[in-house]
C-alpha atoms as a PDB file:
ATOM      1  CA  UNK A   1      98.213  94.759  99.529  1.00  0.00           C
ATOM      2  CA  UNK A   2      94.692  95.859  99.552  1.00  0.00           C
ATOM      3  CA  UNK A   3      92.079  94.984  97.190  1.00  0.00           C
ATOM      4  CA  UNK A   4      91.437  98.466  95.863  1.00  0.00           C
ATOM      5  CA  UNK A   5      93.192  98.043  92.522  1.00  0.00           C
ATOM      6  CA  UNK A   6      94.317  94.468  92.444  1.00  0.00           C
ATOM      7  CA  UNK A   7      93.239  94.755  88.355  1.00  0.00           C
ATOM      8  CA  UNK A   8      95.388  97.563  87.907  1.00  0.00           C
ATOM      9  CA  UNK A   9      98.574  95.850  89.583  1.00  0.00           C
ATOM     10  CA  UNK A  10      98.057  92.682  87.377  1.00  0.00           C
ATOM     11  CA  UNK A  11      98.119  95.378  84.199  1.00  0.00           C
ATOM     12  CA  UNK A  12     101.033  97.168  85.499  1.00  0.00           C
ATOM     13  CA  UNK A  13     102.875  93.710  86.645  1.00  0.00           C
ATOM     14  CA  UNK A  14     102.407  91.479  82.892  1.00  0.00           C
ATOM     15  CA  UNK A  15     102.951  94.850  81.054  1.00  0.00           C
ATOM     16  CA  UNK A  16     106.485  94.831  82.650  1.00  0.00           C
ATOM     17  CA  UNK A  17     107.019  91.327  83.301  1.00  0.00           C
ATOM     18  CA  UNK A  18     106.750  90.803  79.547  1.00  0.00           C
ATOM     19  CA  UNK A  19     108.807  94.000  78.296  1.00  0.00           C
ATOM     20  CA  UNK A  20     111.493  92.646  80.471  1.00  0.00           C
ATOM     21  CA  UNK A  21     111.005  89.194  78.701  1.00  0.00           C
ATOM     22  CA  UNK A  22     111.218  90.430  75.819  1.00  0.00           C
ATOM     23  CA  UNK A  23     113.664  92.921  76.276  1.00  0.00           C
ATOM     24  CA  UNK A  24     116.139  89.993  77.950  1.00  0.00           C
ATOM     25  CA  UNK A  25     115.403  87.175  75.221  1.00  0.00           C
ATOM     26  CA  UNK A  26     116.340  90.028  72.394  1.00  0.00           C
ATOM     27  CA  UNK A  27     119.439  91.475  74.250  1.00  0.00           C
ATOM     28  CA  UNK A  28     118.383  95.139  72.866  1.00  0.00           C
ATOM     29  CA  UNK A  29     119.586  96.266  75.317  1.00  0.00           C
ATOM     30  CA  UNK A  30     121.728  93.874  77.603  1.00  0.00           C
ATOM     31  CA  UNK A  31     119.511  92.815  80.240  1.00  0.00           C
ATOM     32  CA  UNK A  32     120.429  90.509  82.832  1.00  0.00           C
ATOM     33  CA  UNK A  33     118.077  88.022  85.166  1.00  0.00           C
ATOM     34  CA  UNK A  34     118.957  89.601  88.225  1.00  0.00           C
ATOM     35  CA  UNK A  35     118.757  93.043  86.365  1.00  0.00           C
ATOM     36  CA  UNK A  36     115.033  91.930  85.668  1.00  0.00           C
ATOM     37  CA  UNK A  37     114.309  90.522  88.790  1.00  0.00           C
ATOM     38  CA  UNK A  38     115.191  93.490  90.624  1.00  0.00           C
ATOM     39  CA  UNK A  39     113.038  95.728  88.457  1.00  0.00           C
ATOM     40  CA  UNK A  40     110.108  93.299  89.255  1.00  0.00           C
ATOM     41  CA  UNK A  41     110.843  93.377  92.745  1.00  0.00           C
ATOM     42  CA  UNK A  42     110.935  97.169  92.944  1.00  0.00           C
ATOM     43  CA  UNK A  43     107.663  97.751  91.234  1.00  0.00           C
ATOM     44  CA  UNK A  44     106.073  95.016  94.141  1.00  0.00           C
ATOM     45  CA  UNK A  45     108.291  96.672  96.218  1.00  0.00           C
ATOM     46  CA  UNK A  46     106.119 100.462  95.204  1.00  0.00           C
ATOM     47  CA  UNK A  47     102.605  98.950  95.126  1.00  0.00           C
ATOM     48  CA  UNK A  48     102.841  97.325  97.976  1.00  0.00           C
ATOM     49  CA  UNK A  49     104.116 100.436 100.349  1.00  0.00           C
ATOM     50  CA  UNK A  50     101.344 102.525  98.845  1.00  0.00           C
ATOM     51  CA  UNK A  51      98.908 100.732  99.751  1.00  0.00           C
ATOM     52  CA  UNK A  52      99.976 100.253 103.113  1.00  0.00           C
END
């Protein structure tokens, strides 16, 4: 990753990381670990090939 918008990836990274918290503690809807781990993985997954 370069260091062109490491500020906005942090933003973008807690905003989901703590929806998906949220969203798994409450169960509204179902949300698995590996369901949330995979949707964290995708969006490092996205930044990371386009900024290669």
């Amino acid at each position: 990753m370069t260091s062109d918008d490491l500020d906005g990836f942090t933003v973008r990274f807690a905003a989901l990381a703590d929806g998906l918290a949220l969203q798994r503690l409450r169960q509204a809807p179902p949300l698995s670990t590996e369901d949330a781990r995979r949707h964290l993985n995708r969006l490092i997954d996205t930044e990371l090939r386009r900024r290669s």
